[in-house]
PDB file of N, CA and C in Angstrom:
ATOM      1  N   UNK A   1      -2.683 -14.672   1.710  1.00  0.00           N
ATOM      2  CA  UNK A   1      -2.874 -13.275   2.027  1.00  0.00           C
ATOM      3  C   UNK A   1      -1.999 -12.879   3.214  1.00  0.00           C
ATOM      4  N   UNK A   2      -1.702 -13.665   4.188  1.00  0.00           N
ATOM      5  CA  UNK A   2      -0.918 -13.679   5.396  1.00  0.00           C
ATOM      6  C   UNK A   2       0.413 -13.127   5.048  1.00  0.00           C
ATOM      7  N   UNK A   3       0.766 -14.096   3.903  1.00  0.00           N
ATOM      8  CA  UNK A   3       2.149 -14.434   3.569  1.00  0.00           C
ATOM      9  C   UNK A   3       2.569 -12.760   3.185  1.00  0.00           C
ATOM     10  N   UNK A   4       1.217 -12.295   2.113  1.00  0.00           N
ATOM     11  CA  UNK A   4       1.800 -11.053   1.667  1.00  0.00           C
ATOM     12  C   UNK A   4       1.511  -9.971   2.673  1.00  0.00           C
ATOM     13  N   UNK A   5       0.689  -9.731   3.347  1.00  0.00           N
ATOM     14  CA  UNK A   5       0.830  -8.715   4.829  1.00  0.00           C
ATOM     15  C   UNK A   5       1.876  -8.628   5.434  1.00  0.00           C
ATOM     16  N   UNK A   6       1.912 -10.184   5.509  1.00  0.00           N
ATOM     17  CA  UNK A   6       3.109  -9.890   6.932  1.00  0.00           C
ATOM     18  C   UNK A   6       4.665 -10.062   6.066  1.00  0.00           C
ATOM     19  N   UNK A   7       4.887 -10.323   5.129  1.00  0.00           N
ATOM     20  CA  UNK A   7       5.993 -10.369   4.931  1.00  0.00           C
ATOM     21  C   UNK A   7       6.705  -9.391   4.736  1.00  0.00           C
ATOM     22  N   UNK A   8       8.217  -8.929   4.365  1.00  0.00           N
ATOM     23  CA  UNK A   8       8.915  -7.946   4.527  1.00  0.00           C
ATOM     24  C   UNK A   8       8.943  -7.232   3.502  1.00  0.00           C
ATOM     25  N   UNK A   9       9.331  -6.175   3.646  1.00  0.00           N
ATOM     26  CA  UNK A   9       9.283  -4.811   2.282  1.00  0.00           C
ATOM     27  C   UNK A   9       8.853  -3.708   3.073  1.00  0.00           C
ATOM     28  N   UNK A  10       9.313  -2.380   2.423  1.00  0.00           N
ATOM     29  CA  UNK A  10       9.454  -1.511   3.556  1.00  0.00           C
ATOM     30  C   UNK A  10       7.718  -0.970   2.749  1.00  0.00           C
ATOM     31  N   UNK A  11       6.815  -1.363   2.223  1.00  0.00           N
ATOM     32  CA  UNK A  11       5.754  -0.558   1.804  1.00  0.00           C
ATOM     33  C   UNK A  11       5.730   1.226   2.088  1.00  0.00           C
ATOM     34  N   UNK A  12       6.736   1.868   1.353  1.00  0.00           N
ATOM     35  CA  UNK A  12       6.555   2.851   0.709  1.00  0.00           C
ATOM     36  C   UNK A  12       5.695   3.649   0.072  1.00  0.00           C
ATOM     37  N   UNK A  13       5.161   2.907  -0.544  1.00  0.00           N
ATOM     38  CA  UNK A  13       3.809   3.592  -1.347  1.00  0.00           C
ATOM     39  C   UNK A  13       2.534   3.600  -0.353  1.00  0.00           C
ATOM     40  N   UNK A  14       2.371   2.926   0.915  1.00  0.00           N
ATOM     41  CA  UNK A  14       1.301   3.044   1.560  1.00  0.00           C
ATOM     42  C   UNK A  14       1.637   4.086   2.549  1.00  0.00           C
ATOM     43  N   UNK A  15       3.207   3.933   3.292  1.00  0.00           N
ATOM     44  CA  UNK A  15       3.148   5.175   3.625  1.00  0.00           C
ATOM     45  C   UNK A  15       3.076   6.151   3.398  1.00  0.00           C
ATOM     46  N   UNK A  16       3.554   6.186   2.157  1.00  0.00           N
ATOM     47  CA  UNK A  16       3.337   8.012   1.746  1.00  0.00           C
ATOM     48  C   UNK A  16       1.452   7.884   1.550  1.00  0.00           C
ATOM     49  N   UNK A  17       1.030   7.299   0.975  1.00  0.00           N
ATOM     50  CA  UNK A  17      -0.719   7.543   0.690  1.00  0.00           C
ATOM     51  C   UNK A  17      -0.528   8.039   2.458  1.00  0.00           C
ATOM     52  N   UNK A  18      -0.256   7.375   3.251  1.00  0.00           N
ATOM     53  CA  UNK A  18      -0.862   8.041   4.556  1.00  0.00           C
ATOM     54  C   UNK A  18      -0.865   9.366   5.452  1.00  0.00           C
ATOM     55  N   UNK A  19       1.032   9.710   4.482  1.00  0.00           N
ATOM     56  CA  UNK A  19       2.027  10.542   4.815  1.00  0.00           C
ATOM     57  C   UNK A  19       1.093  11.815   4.026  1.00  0.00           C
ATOM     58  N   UNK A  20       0.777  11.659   3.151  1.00  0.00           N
ATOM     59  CA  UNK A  20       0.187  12.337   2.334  1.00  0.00           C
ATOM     60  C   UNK A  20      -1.432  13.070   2.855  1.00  0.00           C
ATOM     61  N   UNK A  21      -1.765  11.933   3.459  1.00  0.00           N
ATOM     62  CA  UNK A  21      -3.582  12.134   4.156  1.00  0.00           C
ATOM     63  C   UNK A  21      -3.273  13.336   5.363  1.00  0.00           C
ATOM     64  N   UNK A  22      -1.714  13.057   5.788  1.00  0.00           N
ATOM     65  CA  UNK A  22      -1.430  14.156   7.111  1.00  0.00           C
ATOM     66  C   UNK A  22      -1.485  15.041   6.571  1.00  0.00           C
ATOM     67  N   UNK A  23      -0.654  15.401   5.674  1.00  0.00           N
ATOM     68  CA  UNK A  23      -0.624  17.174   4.606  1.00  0.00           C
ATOM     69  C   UNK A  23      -1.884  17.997   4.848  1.00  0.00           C
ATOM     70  N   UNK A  24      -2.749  17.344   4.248  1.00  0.00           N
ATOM     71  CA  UNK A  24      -3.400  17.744   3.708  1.00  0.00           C
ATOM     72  C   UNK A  24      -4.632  17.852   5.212  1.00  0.00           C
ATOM     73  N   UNK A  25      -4.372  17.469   6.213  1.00  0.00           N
ATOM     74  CA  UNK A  25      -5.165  17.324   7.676  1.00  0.00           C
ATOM     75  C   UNK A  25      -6.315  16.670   7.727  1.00  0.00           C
ATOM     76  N   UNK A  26      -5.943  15.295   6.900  1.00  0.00           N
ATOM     77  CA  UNK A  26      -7.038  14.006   6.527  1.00  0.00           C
ATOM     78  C   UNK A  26      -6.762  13.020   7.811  1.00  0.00           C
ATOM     79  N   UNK A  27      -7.788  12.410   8.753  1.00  0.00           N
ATOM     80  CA  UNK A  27      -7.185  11.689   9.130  1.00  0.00           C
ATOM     81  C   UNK A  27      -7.088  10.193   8.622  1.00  0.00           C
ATOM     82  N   UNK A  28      -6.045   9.208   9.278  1.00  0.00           N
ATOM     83  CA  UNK A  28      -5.711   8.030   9.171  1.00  0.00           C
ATOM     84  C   UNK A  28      -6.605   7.171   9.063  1.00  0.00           C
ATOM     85  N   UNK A  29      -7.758   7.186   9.522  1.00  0.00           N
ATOM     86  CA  UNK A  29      -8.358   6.384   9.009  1.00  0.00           C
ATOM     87  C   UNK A  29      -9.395   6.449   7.797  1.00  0.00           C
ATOM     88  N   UNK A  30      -9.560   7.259   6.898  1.00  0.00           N
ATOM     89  CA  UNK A  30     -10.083   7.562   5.769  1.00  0.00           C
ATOM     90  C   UNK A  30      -8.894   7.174   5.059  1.00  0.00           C
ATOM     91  N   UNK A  31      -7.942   7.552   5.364  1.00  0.00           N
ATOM     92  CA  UNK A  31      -6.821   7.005   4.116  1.00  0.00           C
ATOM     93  C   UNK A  31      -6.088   5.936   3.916  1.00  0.00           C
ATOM     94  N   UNK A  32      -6.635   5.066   5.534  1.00  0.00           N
ATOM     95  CA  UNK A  32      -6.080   3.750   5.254  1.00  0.00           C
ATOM     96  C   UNK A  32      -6.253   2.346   3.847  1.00  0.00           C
ATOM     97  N   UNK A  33      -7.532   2.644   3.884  1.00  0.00           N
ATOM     98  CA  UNK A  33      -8.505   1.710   2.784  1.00  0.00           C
ATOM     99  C   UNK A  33      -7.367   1.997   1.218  1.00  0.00           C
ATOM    100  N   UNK A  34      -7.315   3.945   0.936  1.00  0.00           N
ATOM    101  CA  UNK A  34      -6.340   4.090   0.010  1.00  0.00           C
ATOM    102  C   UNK A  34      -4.714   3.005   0.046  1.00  0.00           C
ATOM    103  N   UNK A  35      -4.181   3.365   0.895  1.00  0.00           N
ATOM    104  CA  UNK A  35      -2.756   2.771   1.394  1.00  0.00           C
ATOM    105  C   UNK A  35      -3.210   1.612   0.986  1.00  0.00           C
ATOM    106  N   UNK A  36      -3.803   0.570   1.660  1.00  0.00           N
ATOM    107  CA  UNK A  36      -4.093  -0.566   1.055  1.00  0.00           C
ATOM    108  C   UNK A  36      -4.185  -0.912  -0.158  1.00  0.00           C
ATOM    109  N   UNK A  37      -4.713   0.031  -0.919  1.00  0.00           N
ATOM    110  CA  UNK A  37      -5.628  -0.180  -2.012  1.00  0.00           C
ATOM    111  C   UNK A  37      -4.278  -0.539  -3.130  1.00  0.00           C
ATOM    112  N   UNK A  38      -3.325   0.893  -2.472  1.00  0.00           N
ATOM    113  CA  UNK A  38      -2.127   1.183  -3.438  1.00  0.00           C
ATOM    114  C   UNK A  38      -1.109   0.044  -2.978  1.00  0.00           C
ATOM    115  N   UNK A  39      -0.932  -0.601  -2.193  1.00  0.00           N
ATOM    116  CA  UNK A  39       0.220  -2.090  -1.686  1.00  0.00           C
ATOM    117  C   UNK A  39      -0.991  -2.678  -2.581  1.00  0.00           C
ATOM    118  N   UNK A  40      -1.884  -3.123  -2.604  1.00  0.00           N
ATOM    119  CA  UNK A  40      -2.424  -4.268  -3.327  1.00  0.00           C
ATOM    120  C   UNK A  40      -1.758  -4.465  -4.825  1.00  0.00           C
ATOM    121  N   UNK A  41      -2.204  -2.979  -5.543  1.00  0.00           N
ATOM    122  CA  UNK A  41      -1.707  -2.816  -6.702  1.00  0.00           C
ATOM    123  C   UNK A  41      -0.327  -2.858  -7.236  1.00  0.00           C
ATOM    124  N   UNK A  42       0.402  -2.621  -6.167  1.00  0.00           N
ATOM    125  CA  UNK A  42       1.756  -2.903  -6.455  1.00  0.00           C
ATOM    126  C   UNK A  42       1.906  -4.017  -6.477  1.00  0.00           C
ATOM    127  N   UNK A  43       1.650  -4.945  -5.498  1.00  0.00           N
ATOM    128  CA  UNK A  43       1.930  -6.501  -5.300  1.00  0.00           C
ATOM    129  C   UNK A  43       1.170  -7.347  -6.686  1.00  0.00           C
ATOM    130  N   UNK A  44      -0.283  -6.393  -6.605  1.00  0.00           N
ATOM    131  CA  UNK A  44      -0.597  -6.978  -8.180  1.00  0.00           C
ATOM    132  C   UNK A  44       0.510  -6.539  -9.650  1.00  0.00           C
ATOM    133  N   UNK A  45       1.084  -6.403  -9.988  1.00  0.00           N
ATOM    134  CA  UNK A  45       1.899  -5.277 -10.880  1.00  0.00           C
ATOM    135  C   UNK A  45       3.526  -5.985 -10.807  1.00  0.00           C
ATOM    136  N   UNK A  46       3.788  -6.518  -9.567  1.00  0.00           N
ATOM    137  CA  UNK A  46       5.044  -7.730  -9.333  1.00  0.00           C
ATOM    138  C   UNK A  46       4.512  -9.244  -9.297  1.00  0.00           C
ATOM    139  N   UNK A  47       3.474  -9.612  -9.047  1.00  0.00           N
ATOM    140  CA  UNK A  47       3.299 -10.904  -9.316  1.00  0.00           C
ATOM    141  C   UNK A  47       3.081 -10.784 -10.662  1.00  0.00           C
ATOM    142  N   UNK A  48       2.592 -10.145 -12.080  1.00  0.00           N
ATOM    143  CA  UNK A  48       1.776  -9.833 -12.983  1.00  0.00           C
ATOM    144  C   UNK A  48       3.551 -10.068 -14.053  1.00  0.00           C
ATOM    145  N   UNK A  49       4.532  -9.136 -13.688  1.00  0.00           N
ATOM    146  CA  UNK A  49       5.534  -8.902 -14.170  1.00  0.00           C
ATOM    147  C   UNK A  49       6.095 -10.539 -14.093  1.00  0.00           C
ATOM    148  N   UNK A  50       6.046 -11.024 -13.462  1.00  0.00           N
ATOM    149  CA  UNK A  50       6.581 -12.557 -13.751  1.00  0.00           C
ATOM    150  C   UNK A  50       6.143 -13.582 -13.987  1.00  0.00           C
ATOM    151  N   UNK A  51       4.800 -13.577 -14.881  1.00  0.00           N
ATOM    152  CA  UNK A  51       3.917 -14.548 -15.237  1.00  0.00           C
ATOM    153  C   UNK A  51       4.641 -14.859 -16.811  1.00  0.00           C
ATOM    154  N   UNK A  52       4.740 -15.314 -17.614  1.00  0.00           N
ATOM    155  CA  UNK A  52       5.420 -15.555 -18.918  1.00  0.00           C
ATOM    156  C   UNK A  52       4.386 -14.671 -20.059  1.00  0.00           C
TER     157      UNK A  52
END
């Protein structure tokens, strides 16, 4: 789990979920859990893509 937190990639998709929570005058921490939610799914969706 380390490996995938901390490792590199510009996570895009969590910023905008967050970038997105500003718009709308949500704050950061209600929309963090989202951001997460959406890097999980991506990372699920690239490990998933290279299974045979």
């Amino acid at each position: 789990m380390r490996y995938s937190v901390c490792g590199g990639g510009k996570r895009v998709r969590g910023i905008l979920t967050l970038l997105a929570s500003q718009v709308v005058d949500g704050p950061w921490s209600d929309a963090l859990p989202a951001a997460c939610a959406v890097e999980m799914v991506h990372s699920y969706s690239l490990i998933h893509d290279d299974l045979p």
